[in-house]
Protein backbone atom coordinates (compact mmCIF):
# COMPACT_ATOMS: atom_id res chain seq x y z
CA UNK A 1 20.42 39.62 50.67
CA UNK A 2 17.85 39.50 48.53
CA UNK A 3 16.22 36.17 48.84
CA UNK A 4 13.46 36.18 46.08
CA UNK A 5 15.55 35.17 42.80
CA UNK A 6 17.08 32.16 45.07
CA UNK A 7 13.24 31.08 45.34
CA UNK A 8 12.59 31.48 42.18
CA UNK A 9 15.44 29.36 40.78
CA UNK A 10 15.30 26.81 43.61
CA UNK A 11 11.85 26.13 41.66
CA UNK A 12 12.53 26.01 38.76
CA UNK A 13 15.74 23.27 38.95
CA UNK A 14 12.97 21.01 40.39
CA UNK A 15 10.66 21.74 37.18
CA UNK A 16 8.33 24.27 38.98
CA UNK A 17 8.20 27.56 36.56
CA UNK A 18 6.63 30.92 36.79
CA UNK A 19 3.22 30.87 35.47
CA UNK A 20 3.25 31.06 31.33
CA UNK A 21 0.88 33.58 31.36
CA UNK A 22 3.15 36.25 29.43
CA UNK A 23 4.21 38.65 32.41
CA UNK A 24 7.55 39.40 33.69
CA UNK A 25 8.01 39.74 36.90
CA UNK A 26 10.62 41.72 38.84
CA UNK A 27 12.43 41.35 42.25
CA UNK A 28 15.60 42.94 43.77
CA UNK A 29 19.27 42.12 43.04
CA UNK A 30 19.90 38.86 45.10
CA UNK A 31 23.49 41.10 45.87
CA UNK A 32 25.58 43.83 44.75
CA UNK A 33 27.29 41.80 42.39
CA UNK A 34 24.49 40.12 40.50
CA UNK A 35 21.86 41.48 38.38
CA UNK A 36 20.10 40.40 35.13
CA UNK A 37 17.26 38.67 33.13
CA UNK A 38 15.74 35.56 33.28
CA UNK A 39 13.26 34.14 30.29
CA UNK A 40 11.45 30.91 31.23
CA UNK A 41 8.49 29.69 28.94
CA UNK A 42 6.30 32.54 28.40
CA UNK A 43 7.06 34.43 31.91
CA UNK A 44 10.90 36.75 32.58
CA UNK A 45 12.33 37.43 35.84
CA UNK A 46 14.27 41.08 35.67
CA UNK A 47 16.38 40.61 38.79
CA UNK A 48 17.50 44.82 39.21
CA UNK A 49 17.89 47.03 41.99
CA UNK A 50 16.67 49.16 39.30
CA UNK A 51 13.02 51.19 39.70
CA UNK A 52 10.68 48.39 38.36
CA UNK A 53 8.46 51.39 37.41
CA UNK A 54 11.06 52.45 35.31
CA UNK A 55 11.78 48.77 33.88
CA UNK A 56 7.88 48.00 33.40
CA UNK A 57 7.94 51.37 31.39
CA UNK A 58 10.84 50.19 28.82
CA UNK A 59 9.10 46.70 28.77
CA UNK A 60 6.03 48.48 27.40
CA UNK A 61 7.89 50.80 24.80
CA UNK A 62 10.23 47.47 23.31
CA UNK A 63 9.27 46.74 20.15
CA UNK A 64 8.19 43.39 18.84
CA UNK A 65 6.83 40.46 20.36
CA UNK A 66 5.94 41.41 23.80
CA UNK A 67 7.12 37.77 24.47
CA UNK A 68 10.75 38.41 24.04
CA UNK A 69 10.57 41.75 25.03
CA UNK A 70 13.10 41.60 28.34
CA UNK A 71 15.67 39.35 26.04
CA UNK A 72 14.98 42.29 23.36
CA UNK A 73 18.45 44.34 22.16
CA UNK A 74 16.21 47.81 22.83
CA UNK A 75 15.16 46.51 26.33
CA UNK A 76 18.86 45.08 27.24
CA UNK A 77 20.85 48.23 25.97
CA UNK A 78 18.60 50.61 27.82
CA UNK A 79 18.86 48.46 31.05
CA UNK A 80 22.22 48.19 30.86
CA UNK A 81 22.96 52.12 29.80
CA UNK A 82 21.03 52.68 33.34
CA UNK A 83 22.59 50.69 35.37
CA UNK A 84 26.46 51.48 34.12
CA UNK A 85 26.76 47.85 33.62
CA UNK A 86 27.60 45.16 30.92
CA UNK A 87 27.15 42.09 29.52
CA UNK A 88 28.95 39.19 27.59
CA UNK A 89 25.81 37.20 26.06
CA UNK A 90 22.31 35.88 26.69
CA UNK A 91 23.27 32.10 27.65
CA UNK A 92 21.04 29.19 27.71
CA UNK A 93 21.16 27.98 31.44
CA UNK A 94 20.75 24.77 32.25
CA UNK A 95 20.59 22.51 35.29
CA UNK A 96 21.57 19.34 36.73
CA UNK A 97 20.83 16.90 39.65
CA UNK A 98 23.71 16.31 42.09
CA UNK A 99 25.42 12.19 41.77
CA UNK A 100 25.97 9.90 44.76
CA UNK A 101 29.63 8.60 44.79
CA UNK A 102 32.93 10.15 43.14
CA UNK A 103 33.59 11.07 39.52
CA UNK A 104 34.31 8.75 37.14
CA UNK A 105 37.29 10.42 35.89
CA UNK A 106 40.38 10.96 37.88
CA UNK A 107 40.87 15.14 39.22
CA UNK A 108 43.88 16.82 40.86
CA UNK A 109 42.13 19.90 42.73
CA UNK A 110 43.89 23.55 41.85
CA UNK A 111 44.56 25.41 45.06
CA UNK A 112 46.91 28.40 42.95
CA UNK A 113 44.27 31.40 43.71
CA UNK A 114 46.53 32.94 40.88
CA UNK A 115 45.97 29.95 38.48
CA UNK A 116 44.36 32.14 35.31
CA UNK A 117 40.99 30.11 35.71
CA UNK A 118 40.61 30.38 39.25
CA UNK A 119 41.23 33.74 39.06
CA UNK A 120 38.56 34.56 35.96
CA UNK A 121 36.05 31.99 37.97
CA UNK A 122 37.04 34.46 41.25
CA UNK A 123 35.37 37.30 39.56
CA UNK A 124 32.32 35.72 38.71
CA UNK A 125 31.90 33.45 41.47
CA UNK A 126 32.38 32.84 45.41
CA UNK A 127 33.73 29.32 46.90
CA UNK A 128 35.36 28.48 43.74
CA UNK A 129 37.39 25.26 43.82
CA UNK A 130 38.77 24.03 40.47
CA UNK A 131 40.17 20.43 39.29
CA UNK A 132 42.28 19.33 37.18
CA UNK A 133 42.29 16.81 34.35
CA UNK A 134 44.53 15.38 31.63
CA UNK A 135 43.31 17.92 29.00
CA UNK A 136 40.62 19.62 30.94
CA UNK A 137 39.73 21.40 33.94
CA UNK A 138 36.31 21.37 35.85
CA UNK A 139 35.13 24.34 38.13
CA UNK A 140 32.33 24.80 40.73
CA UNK A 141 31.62 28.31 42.33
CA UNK A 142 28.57 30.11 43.96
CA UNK A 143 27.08 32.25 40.93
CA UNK A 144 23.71 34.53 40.87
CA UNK A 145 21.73 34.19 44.13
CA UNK A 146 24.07 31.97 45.64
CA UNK A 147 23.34 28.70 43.57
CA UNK A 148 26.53 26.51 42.62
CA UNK A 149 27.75 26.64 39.18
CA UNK A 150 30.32 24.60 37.03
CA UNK A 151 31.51 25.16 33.81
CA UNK A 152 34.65 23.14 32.03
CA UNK A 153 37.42 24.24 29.58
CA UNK A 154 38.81 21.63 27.48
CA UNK A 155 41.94 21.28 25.36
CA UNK A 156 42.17 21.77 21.80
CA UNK A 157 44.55 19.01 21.80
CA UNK A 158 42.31 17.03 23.95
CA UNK A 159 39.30 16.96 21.93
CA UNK A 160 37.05 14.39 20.53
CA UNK A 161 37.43 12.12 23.10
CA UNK A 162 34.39 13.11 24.95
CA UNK A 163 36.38 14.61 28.09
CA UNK A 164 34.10 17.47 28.29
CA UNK A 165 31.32 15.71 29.01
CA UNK A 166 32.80 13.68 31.71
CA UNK A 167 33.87 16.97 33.22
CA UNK A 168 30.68 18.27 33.44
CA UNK A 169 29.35 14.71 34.59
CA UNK A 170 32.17 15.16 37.61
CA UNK A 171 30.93 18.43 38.81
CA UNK A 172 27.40 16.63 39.47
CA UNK A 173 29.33 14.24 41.87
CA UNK A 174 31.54 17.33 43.33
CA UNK A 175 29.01 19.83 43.82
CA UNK A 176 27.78 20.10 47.80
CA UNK A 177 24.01 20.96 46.72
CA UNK A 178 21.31 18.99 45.21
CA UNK A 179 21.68 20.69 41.93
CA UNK A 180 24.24 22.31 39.87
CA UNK A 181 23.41 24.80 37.16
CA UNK A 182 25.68 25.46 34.25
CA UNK A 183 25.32 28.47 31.49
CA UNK A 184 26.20 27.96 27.20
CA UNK A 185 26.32 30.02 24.52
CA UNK A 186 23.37 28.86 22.20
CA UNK A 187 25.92 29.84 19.61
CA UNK A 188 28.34 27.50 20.76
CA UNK A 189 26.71 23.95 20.18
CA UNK A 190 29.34 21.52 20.71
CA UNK A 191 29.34 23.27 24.26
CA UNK A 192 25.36 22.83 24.59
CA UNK A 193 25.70 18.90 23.24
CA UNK A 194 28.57 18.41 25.71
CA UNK A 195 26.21 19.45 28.66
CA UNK A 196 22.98 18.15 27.82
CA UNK A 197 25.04 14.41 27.24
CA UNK A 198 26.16 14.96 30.95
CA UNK A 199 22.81 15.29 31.86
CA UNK A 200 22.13 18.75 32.23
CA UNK A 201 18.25 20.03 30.85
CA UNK A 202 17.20 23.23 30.11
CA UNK A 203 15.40 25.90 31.98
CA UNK A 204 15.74 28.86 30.40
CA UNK A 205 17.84 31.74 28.70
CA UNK A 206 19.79 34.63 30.91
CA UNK A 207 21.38 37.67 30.67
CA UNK A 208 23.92 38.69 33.29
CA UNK A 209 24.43 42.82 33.57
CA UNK A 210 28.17 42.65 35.08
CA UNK A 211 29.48 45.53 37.07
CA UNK A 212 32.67 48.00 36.35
């Protein structure tokens, strides 16, 4: 396994970034499964088992602001038309410290490896364990280079009552790591309000290339 990305991020959740200087750099796929873009301030990580000669070479030829370039439609469609891969969005990820103690909300853990949201966080994800609340469910899983994850789905019905955010306040008590990153939609801002009131700051955006 590739250990560079894990470096990289392990860095960066403790507020120590690549150097804004306008490059990109790029490593090797941290596994089989995983492979992408990061974009922190001024500096990208493309994490490909891709030729970076190749990937340097589409960098150069993206139009616009060299900046953006690796977030860039050109530079995304022509890394994922080489790679026979896909992708869902460019999130805004986001990180959080781990909590002494137990969550503040009560949680029933889901064991049911063919409950529909274990088995979607299964695909995406290794150690997943997800719990239950009235309205909501929290999940934590091993993501891109091995760091723990959570994300939370709430109930329509169950909505205003700021239950997502307690969620994602829980999985910084439950998580068995210092830190625990979580990935929004930019698009989706009562999802990026919900997070950021639970504590979690950003880092950066990221593109995930998914396989099949």
């Amino acid at each position: 396994m590739n250990d560079a990305l894990a470096k990289i991020l392990a860095a960066a959740a403790h507020g120590r970034f690549p150097p804004p200087d306008g490059s990109t750099t790029v490593v090797g796929q941290p596994g089989a499964r995983d492979a992408g873009v990061l974009a922190f301030t001024a500096h990208s990580v493309v994490f490909t088992d891709e030729d970076p000669r190749w990937v340097r070479a589409v960098l150069a030829a993206t139009p616009g602001d060299a900046l953006a370039a690796t977030m860039n439609p050109y530079f995304l469609s022509a890394l994922l038309a080489r790679s026979g891969r896909h992708m869902n969005t460019i999130d805004l990820l986001t990180v959080a410290d781990a909590l002494p103690g137990e969550p503040e909300i009560a949680l029933r853990e889901i064991e049911d490896p063919e409950h529909p949201r274990v088995a979607r966080a299964m695909k995406y994800r290794d150690e997943v364990r997800v719990w239950s609340a009235d309205g909501g469910v929290v999940l934590l899983g091993r993501g891109v280079a091995g760091r723990w994850e959570t994300a939370v789905e709430v109930a329509e019905e169950a909505r205003g009552r700021r239950l997502g955010e307690r969620l994602a306040r829980a999985a910084r008590h439950l998580v068995p790591d210092a830190v625990v990153w979580a990935q929004q939609s930019p698009g989706n801002a009562r999802s990026v309000r919900t997070f950021q009131a639970a504590g979690y700051r950003p880092v950066g955006s990221e593109a995930l290339l998914v396989a099949g």
